[in-house]
C-alpha atoms as a PDB file:
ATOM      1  CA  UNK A   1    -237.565  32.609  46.299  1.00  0.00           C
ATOM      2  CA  UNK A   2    -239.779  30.608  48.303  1.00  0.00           C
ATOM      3  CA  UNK A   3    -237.055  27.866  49.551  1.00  0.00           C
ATOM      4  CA  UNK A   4    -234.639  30.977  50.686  1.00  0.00           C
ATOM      5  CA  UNK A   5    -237.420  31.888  52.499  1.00  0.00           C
ATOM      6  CA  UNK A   6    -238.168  28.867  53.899  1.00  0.00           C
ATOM      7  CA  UNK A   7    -234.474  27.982  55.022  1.00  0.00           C
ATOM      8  CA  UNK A   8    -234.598  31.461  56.400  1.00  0.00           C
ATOM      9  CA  UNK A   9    -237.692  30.856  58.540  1.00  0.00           C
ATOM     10  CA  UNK A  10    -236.196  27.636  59.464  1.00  0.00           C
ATOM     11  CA  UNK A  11    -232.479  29.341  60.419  1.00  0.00           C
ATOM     12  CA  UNK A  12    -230.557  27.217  57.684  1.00  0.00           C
ATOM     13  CA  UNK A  13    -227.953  29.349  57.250  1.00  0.00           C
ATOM     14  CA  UNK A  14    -226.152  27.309  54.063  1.00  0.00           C
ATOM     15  CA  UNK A  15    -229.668  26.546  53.011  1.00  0.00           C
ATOM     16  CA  UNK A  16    -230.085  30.374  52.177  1.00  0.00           C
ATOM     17  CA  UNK A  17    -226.640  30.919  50.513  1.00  0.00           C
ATOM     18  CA  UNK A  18    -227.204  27.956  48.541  1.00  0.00           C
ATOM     19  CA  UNK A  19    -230.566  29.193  47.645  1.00  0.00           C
ATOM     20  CA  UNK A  20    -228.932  32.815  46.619  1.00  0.00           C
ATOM     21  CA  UNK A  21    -226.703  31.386  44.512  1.00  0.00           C
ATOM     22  CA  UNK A  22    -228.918  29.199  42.746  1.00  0.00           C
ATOM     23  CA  UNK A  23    -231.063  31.950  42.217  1.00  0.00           C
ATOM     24  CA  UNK A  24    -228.261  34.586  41.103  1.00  0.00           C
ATOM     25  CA  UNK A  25    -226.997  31.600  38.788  1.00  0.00           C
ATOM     26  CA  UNK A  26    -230.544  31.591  37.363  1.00  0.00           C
ATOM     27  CA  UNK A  27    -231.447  34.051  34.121  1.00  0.00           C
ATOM     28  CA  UNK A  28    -234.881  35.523  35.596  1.00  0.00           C
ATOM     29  CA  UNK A  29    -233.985  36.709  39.010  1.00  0.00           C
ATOM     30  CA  UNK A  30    -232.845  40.040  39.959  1.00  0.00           C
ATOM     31  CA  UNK A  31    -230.429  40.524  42.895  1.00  0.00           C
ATOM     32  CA  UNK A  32    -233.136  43.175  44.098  1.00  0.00           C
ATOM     33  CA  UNK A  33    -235.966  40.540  43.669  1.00  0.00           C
ATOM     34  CA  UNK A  34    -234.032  38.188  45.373  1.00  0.00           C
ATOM     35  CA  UNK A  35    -233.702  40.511  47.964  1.00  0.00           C
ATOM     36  CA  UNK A  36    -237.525  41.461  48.279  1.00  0.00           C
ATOM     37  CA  UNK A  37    -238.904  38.108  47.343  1.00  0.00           C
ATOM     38  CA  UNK A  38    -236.519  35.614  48.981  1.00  0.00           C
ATOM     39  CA  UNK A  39    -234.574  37.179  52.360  1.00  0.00           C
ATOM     40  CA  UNK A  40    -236.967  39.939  53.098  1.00  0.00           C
ATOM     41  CA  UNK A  41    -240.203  37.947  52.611  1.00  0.00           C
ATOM     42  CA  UNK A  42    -238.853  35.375  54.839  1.00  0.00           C
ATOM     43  CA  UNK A  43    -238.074  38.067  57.859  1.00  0.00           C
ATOM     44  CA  UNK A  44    -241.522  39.675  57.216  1.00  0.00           C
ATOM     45  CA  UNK A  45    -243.048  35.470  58.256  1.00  0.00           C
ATOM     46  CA  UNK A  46    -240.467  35.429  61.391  1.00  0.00           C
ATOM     47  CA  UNK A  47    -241.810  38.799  62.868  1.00  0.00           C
ATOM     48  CA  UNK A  48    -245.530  37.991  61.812  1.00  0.00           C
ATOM     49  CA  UNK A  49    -245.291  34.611  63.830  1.00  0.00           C
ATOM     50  CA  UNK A  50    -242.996  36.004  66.609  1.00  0.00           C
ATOM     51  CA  UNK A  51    -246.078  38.697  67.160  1.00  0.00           C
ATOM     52  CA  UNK A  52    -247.977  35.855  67.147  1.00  0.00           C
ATOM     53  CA  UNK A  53    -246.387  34.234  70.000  1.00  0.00           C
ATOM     54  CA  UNK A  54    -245.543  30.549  67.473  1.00  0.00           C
ATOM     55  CA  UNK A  55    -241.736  32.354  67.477  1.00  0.00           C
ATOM     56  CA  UNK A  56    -239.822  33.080  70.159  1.00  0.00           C
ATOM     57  CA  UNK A  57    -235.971  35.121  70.670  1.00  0.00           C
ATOM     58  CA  UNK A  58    -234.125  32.148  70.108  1.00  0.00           C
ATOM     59  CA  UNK A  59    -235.576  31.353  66.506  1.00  0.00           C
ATOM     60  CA  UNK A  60    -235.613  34.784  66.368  1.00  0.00           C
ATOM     61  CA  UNK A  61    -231.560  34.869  66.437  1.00  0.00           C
ATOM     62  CA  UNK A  62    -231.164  32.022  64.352  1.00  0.00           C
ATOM     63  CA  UNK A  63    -233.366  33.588  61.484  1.00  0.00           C
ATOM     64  CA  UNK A  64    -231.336  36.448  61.794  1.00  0.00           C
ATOM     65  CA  UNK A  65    -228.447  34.758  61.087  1.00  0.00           C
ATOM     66  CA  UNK A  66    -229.225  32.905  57.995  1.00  0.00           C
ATOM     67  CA  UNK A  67    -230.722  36.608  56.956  1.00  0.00           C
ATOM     68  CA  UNK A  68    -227.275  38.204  57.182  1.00  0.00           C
ATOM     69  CA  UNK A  69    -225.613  35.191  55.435  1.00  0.00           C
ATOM     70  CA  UNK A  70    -227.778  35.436  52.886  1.00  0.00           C
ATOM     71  CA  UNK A  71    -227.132  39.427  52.628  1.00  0.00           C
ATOM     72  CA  UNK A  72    -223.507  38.697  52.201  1.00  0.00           C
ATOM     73  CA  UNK A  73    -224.164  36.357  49.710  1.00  0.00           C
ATOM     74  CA  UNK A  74    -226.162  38.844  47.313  1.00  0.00           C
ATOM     75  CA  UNK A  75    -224.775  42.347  48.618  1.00  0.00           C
ATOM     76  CA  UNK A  76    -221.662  42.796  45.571  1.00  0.00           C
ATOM     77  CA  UNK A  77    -224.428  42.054  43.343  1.00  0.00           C
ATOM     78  CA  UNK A  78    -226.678  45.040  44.662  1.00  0.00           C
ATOM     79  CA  UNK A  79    -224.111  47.242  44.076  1.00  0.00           C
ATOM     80  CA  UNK A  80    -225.270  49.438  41.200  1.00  0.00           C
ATOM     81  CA  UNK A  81    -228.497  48.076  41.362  1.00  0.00           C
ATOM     82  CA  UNK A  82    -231.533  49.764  41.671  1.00  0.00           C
ATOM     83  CA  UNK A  83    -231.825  48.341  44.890  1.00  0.00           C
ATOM     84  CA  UNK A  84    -231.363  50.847  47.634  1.00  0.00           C
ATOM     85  CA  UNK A  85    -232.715  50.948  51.707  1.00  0.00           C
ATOM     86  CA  UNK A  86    -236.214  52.327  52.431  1.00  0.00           C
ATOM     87  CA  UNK A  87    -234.052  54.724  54.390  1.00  0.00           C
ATOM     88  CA  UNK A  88    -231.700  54.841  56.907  1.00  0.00           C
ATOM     89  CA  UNK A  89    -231.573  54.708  60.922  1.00  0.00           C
ATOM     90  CA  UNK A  90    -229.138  55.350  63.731  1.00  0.00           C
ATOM     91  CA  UNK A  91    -229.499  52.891  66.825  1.00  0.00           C
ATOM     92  CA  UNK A  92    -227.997  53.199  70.267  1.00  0.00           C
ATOM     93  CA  UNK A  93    -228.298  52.580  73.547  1.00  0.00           C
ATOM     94  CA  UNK A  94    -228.407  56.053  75.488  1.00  0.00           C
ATOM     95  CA  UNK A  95    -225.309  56.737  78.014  1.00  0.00           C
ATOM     96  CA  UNK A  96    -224.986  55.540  81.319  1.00  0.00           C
ATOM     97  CA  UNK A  97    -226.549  52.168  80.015  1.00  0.00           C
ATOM     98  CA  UNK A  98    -224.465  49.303  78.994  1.00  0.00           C
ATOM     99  CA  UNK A  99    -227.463  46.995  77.696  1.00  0.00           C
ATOM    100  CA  UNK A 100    -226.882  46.143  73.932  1.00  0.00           C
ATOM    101  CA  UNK A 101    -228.438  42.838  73.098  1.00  0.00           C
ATOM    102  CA  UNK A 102    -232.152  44.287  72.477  1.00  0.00           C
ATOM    103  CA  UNK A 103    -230.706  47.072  70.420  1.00  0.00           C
ATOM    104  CA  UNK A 104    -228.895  44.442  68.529  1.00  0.00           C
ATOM    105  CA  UNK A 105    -231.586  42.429  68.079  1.00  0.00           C
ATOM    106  CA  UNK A 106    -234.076  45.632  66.565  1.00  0.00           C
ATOM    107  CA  UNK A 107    -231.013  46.228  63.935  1.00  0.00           C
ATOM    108  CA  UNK A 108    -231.248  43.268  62.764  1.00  0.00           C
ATOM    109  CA  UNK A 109    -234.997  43.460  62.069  1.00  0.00           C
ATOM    110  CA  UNK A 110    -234.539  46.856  61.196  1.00  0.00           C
ATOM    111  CA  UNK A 111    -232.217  45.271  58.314  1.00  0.00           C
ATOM    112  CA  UNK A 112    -234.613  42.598  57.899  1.00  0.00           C
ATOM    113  CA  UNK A 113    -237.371  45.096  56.951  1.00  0.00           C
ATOM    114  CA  UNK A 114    -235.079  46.388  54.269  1.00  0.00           C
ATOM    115  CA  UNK A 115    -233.592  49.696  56.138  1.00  0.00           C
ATOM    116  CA  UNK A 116    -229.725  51.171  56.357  1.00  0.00           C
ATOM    117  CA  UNK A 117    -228.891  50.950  60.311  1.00  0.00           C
ATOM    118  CA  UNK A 118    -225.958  52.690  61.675  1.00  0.00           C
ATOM    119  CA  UNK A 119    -225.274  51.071  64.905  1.00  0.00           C
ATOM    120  CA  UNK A 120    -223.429  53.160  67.858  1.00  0.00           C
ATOM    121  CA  UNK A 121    -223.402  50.612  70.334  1.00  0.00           C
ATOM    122  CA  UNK A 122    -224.030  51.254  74.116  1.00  0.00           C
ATOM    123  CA  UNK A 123    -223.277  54.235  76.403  1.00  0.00           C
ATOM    124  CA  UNK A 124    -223.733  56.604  73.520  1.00  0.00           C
ATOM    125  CA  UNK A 125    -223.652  60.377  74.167  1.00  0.00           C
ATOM    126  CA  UNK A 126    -226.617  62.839  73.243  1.00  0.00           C
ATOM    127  CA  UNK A 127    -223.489  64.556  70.843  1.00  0.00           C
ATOM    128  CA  UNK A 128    -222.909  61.127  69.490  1.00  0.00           C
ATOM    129  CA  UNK A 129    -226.436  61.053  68.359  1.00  0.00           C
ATOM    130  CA  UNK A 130    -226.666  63.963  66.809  1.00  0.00           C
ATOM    131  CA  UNK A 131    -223.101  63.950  64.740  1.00  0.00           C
ATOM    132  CA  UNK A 132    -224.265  60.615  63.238  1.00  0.00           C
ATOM    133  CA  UNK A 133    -227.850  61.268  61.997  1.00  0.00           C
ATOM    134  CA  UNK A 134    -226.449  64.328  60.270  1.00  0.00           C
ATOM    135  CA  UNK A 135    -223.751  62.518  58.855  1.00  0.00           C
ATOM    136  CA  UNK A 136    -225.560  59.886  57.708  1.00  0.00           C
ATOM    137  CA  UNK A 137    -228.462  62.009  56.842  1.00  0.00           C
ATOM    138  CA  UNK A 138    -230.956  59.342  58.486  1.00  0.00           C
ATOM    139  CA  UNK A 139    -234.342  59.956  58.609  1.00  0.00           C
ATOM    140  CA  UNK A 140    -234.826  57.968  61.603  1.00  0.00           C
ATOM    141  CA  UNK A 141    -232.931  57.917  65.155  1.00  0.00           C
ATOM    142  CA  UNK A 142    -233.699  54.635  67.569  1.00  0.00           C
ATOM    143  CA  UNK A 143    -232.943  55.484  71.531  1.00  0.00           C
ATOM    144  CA  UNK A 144    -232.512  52.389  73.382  1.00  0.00           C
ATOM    145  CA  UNK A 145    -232.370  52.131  77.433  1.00  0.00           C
ATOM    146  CA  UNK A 146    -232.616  49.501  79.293  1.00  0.00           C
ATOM    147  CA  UNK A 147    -231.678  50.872  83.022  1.00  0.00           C
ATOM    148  CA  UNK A 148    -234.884  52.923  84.824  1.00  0.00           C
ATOM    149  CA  UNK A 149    -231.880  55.316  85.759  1.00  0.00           C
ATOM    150  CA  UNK A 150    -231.056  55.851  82.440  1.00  0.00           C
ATOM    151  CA  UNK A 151    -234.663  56.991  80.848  1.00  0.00           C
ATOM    152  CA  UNK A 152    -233.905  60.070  82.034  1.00  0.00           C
ATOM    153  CA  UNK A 153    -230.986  60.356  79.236  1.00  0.00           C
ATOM    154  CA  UNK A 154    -233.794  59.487  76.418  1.00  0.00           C
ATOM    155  CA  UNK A 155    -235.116  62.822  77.034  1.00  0.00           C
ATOM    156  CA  UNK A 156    -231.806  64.298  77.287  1.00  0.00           C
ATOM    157  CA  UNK A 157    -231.018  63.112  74.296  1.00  0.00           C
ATOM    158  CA  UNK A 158    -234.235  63.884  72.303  1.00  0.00           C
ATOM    159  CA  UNK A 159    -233.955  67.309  73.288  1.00  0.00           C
ATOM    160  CA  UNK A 160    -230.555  67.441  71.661  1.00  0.00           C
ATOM    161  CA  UNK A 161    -231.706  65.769  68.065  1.00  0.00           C
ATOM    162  CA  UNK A 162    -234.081  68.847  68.290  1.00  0.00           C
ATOM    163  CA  UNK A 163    -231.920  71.859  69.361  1.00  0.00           C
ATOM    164  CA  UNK A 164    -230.138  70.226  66.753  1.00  0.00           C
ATOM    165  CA  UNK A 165    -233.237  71.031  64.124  1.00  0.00           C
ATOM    166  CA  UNK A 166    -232.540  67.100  62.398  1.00  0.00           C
ATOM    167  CA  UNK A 167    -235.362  65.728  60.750  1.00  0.00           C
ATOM    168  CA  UNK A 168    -234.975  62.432  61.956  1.00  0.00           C
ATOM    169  CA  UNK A 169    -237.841  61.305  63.880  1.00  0.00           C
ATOM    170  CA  UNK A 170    -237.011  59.660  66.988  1.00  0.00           C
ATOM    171  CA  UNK A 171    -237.986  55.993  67.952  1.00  0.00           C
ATOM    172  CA  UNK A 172    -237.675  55.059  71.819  1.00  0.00           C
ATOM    173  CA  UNK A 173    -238.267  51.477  73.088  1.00  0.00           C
ATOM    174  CA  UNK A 174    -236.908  48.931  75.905  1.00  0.00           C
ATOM    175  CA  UNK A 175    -237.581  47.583  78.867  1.00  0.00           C
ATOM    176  CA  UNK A 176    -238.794  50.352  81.596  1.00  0.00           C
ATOM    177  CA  UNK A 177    -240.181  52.395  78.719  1.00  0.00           C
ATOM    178  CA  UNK A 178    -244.085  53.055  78.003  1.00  0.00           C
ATOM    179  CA  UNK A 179    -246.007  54.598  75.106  1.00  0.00           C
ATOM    180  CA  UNK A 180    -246.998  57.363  77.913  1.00  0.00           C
ATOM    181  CA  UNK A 181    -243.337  57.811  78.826  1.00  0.00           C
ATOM    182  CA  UNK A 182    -242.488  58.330  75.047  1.00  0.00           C
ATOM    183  CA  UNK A 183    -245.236  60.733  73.920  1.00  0.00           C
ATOM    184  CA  UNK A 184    -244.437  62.650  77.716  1.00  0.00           C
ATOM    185  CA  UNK A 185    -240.768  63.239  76.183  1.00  0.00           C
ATOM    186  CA  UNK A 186    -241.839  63.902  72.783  1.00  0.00           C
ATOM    187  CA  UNK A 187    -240.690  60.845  71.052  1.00  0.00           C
ATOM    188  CA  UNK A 188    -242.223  60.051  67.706  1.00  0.00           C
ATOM    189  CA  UNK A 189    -243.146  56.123  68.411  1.00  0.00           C
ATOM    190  CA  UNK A 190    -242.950  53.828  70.977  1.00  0.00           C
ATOM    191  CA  UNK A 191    -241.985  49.843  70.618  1.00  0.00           C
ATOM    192  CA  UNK A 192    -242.411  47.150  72.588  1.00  0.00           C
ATOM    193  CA  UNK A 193    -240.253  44.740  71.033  1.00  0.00           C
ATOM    194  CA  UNK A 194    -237.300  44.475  67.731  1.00  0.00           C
ATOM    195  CA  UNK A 195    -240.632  43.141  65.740  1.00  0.00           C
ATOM    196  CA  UNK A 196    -242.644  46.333  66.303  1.00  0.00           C
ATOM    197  CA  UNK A 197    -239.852  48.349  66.518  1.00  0.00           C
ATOM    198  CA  UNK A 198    -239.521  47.941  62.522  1.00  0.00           C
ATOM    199  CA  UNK A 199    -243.341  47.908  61.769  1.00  0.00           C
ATOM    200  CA  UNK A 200    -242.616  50.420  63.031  1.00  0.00           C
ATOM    201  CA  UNK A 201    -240.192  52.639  61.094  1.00  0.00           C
ATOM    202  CA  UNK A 202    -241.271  50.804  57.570  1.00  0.00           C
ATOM    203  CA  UNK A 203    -244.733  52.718  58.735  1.00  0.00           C
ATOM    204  CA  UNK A 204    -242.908  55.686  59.618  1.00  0.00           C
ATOM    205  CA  UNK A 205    -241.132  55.723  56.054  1.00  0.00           C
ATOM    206  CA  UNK A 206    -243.823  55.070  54.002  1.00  0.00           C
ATOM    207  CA  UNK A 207    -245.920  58.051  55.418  1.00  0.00           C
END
């Protein structure tokens, strides 16, 4: 567990699906604590040290990347497990607003921190919103903007998760925002950056 996580921190892609498969090959580890112990351990380092300002977006990526090579390494053997998400969010980046690399980059920490993310992409509609977090029953809904013209569609859309009575709470972040601007429309958290944003929602799960 320790040298996935290692070759994780370190962005070794192969080093991590070596180290999966060693471990799966082994009798005393469980695709679930492989999971916890290994890949999501070694995210939890990469955001702790990215707060800390010894990270920075590039290592960020690359840590990413060995993550989700090691996920596709151990994912058929989670099937059936009792591994399963802490829960499950919808991301997007609110219409009129074509920005999509920060909301990529909180879905994959999002995944890091052991959630379910349904990703909508850019230039989503308030409708859009809605029809997904009931489909996929998520408890948690991630509004992304990027554009100072386009905050105005966070509220928009907010308002429509709520006519909609959803019980998703509603996570707002990117660059123009503020925490004022987010508890002014009624948001449920605020987050500066993809490391916060899924301190974030683990916190708001675990409440």
């Amino acid at each position: 567990m320790q040298e996935i996580s290692r070759c994780l921190y370190d962005g070794d892609a192969p080093g991590v699906v070596e180290g999966v498969r060693r471990a799966l090959a082994g009798a005393d580890a469980a695709p679930e604590e492989i999971l916890r112990k290994g890949l999501l351990a070694g995210m939890a380092r990469v955001g702790e040290d990215f707060q800390a300002g010894e990270l920075f977006v590039p290592e960020l990526i690359v840590a990413a990347r060995a993550m989700h090579a090691g996920l596709d390494e151990l994912r058929p053997h989670l099937a059936g497990t009792a591994a399963r998400p802490l829960g499950t969010i919808v991301i997007g980046t609110v219409k009129g607003d074509l920005h999509d690399i920060g909301k990529r980059l909180v879905g994959i920490m999002m995944e890091g921190a052991g959630l379910r993310v349904v990703d909508l992409g850019h230039d989503v509609p308030p409708e859009r919103f809605v029809e997904a977090a009931r489909a996929e029953a998520a408890e948690l809904v991630g509004l992304s903007a990027l554009l100072s013209t386009t905050m105005s569609m966070m509220r928009t859309t907010l308002d429509a998760l709520r006519g909609a009575d959803l019980p998703a709470r509603v996570l707002v972040g990117g660059a123009p925002l503020s925490g004022a601007f987010a508890d002014e429309i009624g948001a449920d958290g605020y987050a500066r950056d993809a490391v916060a944003a899924a301190a974030l929602a683990r916190e708001l799960l675990e409440r």
